[in-house]
Protein backbone atom coordinates (compact mmCIF):
# COMPACT_ATOMS: atom_id res chain seq x y z
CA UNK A 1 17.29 23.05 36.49
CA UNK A 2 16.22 23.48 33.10
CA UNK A 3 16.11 26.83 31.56
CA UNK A 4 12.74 29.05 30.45
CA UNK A 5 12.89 30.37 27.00
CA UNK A 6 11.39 32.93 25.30
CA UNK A 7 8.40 31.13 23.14
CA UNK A 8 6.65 31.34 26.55
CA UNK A 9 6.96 31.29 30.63
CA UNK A 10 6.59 27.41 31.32
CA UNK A 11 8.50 26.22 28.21
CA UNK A 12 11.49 24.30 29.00
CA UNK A 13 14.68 23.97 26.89
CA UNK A 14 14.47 21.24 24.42
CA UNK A 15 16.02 17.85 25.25
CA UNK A 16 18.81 17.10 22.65
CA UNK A 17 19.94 13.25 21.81
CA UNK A 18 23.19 13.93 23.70
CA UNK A 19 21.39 14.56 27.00
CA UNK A 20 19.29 11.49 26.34
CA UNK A 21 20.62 8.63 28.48
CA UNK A 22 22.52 6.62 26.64
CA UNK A 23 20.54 3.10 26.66
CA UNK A 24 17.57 5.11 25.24
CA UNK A 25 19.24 6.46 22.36
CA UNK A 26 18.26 5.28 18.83
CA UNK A 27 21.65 4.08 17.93
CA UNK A 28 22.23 2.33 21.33
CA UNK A 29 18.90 0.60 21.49
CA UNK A 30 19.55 -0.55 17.78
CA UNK A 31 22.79 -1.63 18.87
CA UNK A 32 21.41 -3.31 22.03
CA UNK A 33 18.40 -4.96 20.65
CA UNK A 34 18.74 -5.67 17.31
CA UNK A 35 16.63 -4.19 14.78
CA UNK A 36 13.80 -6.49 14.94
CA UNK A 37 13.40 -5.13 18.33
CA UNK A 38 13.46 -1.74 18.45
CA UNK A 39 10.42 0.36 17.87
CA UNK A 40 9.38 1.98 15.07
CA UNK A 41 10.39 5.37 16.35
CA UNK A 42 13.81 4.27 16.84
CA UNK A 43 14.27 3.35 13.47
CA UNK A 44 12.53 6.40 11.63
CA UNK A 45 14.92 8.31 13.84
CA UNK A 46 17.70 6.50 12.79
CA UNK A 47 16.49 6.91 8.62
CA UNK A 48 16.35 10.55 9.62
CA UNK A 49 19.00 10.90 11.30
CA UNK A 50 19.16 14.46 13.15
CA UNK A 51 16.49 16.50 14.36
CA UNK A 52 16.46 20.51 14.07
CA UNK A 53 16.83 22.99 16.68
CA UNK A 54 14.33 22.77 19.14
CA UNK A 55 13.46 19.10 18.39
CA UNK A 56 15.56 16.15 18.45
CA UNK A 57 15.39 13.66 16.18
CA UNK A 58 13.62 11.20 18.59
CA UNK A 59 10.94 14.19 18.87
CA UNK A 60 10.48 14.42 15.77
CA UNK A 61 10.46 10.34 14.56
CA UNK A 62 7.21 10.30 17.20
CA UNK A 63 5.92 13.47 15.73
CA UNK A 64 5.54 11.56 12.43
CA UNK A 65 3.91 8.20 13.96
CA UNK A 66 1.67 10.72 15.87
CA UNK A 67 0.55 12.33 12.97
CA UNK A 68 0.03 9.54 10.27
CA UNK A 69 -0.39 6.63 13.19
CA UNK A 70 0.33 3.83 11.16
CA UNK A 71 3.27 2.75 9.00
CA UNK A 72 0.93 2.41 5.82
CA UNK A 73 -0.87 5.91 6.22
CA UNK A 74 3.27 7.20 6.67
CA UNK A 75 3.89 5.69 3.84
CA UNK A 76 0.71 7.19 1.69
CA UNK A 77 2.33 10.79 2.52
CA UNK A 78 3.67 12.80 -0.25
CA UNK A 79 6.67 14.13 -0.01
CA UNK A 80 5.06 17.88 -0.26
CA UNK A 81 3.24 16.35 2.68
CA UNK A 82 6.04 15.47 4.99
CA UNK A 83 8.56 17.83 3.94
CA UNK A 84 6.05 20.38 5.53
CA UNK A 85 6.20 18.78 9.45
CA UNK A 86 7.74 21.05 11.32
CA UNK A 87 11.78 19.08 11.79
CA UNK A 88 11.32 17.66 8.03
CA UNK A 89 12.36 19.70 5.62
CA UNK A 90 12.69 18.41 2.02
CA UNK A 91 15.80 16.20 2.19
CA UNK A 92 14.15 14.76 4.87
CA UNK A 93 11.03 13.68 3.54
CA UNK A 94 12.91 12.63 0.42
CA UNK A 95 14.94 10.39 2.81
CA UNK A 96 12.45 8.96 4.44
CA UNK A 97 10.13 8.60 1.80
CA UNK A 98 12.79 6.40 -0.21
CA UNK A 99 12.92 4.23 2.71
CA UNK A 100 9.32 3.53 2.58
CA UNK A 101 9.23 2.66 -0.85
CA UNK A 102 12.08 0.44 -0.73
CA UNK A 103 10.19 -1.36 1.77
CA UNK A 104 7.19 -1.63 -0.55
CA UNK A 105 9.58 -2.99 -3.17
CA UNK A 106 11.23 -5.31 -1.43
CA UNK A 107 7.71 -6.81 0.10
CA UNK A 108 6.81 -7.32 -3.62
CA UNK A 109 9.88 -8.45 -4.44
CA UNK A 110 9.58 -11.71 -2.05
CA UNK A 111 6.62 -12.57 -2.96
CA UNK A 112 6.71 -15.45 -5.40
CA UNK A 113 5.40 -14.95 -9.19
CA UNK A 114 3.94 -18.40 -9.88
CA UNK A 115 1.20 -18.05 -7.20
CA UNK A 116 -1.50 -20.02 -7.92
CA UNK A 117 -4.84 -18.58 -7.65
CA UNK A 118 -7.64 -20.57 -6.35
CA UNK A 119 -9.79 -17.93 -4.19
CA UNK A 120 -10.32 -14.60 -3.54
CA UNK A 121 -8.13 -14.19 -0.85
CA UNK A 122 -5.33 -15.54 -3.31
CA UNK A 123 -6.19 -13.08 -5.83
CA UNK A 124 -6.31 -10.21 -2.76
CA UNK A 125 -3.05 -11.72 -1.23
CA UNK A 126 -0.99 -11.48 -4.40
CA UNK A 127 -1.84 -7.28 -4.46
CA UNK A 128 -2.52 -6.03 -0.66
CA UNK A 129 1.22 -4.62 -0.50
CA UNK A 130 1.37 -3.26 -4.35
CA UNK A 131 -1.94 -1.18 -3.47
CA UNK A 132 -1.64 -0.64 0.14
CA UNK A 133 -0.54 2.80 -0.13
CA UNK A 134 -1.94 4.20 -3.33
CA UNK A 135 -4.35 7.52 -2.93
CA UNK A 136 -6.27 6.59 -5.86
CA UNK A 137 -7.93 3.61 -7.98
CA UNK A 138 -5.80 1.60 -9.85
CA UNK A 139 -7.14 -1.33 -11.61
CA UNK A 140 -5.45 -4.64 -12.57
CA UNK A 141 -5.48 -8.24 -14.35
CA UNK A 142 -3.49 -11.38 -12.63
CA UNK A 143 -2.57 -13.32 -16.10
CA UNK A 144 -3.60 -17.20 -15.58
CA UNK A 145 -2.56 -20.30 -17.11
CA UNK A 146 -4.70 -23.23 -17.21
CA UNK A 147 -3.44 -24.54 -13.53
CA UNK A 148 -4.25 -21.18 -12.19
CA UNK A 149 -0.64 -19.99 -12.04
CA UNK A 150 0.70 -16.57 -12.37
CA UNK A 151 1.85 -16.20 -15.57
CA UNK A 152 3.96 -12.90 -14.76
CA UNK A 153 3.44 -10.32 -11.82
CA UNK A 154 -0.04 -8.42 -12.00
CA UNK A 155 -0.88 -6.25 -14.89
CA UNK A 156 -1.28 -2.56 -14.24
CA UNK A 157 -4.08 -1.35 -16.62
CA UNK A 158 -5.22 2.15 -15.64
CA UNK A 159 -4.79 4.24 -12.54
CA UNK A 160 -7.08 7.16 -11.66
CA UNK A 161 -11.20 7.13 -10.95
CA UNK A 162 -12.02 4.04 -12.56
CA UNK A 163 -14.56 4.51 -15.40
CA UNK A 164 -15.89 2.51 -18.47
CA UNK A 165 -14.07 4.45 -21.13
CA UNK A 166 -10.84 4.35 -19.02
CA UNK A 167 -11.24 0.19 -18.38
CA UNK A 168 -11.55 -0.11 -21.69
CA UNK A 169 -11.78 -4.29 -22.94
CA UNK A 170 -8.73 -3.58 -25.73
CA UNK A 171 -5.99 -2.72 -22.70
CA UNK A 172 -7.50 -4.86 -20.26
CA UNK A 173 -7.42 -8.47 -22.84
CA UNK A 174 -4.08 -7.31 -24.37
CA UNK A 175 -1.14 -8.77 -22.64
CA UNK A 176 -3.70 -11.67 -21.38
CA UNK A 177 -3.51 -12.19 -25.39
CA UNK A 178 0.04 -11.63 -25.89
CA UNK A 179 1.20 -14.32 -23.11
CA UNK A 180 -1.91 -17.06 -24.01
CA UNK A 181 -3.95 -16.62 -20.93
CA UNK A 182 -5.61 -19.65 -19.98
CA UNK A 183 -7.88 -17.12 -17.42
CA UNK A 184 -7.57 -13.47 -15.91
CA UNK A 185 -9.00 -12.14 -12.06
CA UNK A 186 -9.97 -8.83 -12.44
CA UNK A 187 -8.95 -6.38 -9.36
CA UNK A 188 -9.16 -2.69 -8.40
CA UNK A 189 -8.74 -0.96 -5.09
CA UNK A 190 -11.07 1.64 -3.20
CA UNK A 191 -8.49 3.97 -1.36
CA UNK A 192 -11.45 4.88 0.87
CA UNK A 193 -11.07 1.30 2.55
CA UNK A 194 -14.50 -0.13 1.93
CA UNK A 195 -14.28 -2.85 -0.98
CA UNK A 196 -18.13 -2.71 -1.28
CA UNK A 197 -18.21 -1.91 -5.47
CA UNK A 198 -20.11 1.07 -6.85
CA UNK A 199 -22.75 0.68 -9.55
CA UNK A 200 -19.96 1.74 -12.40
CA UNK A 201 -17.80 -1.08 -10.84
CA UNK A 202 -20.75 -3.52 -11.57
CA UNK A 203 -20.99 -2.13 -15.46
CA UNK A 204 -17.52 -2.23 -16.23
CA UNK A 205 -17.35 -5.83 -14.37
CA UNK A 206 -20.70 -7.14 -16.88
CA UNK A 207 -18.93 -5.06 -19.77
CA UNK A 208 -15.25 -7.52 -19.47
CA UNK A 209 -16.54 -10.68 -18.65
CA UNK A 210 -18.82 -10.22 -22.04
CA UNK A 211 -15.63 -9.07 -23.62
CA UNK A 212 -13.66 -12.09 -22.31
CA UNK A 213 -16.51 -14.22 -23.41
CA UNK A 214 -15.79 -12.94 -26.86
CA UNK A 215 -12.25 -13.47 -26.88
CA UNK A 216 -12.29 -16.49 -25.19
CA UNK A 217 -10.15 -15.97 -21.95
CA UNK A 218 -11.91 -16.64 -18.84
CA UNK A 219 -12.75 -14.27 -16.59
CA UNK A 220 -12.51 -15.94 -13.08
CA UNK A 221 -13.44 -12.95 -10.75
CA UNK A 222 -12.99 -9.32 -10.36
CA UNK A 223 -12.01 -8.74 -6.51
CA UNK A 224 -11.90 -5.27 -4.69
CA UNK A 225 -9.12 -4.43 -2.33
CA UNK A 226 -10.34 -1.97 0.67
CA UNK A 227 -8.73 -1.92 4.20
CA UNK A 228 -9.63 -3.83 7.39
CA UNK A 229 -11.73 -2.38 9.44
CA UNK A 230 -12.08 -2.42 13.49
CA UNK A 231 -14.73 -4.79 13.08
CA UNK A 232 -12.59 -7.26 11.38
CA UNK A 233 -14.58 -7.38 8.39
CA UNK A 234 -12.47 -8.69 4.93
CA UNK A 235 -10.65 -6.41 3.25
CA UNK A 236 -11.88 -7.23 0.01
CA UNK A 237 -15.03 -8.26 -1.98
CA UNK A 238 -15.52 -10.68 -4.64
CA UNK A 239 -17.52 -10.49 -7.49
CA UNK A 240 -17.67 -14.23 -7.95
CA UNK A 241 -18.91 -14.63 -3.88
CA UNK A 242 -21.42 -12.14 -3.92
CA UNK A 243 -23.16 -13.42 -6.80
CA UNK A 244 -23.97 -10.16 -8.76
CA UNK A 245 -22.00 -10.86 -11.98
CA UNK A 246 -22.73 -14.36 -13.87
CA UNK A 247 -18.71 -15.60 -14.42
CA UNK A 248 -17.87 -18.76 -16.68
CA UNK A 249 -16.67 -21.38 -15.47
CA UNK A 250 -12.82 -22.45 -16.04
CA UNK A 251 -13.93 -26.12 -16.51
């Protein structure tokens, strides 16, 4: 019979890993199944490692996908954020958040750099996993040459709430300079999940495809990541689709 405790009359005494049956522990079931098989609880427990008194790591793995309920929105957390979960602790969050990011890294990592960019959805493709995660607007250039190749991985520009004097035409055109751009795609992302652009998104859009006019790189698109939504609608918007900003042609 399991034993009240203090904290209150119906409370029963935590269930530690030991008392778990054995097939339904973490490192069994990894063991058993492989670790393309195992949940995702299993294997945040097993990054974790232990729980704390009163919660056992398993507890505390399911706490987490409770709380943030998807992989991405875990991996968005700070580490101020999860080191404050009751089980977590600093080290822990530190732990787990270094996971995460390795994972981020290593999605980048594979893709290839000599994409070639013929659509939107290329241009999205190339930077869904880079900005997946990020809590605030970051705003980049994919370097063309004339087949529509990646020249190198995309081109960080700015990060923060994207504004005309923080886009500014000098930082945007300068590596596309150094490394003889044939063309650039112009992207940002909305952290809010809807890609639908704002009326300073249009300006600074206008503002850089005069500026690549005048430098003579083409400026292909500008395409803003959001998130899919339960409707299924696309996770990003294109300048060039929509039809508000007048784009040169490559040919």
């Amino acid at each position: 019979m399991a034993r009240w405790v203090k904290e209150g009359l119906y409370n029963i005494e935590p269930v530690r890993v030991a008392d778990i049956p054995s097939r339904q522990r973490p490192r069994e079931q990894f063991e058993r199944m492989g670790a393309e098989s195992v949940p995702e609880d299993v294997l945040i427990a097993l990054i974790l490692r232990s729980g704390v008194q009163g919660m056992n790591v398993v507890d505390l793995a399911r706490g987490l996908i409770q709380q943030y309920g998807t992989l991405t929105e875990l991996a968005r957390a700070s580490v101020e954020d999860l080191s404050r979960m009751r089980g977590m602790g600093k080290v822990k969050a530190q732990v787990l958040k270094a996971a995460l990011e390795l994972a981020k890294r290593l999605s980048e990592e594979s893709a290839p750099t000599r994409n070639t960019i013929r659509t939107p959805g290329d241009a999205a493709g190339v930077l869904r996993e880079r900005v997946r995660t990020r809590e605030e607007e970051s705003f980049w250039v994919l370097l063309l040459d004339c087949k529509n190749r990646l020249i190198k991985p995309p081109v960080e520009v700015t990060r923060g709430l994207l504004n005309a004097s923080l886009v500014h035409p000098r930082e945007v055109f300068k590596e596309a300079i150094r490394c003889a751009s044939a063309a650039v795609v112009l992207a940002h992302n909305h952290p809010s999940g809807d890609p639908n652009p704002s009326a300073e998104d249009i300006h600074i859009t206008k503002q850089l495809v005069e500026a690549g006019r005048i430098v003579d790189i083409h400026v292909l698109d500008h395409v803003v990541l959001g998130r899919q939504n339960n409707a299924g609608d696309s996770d990003f918007f294109s300048f060039r689709e929509a039809g508000i900003v007048e784009f040169r042609s490559k040919d």
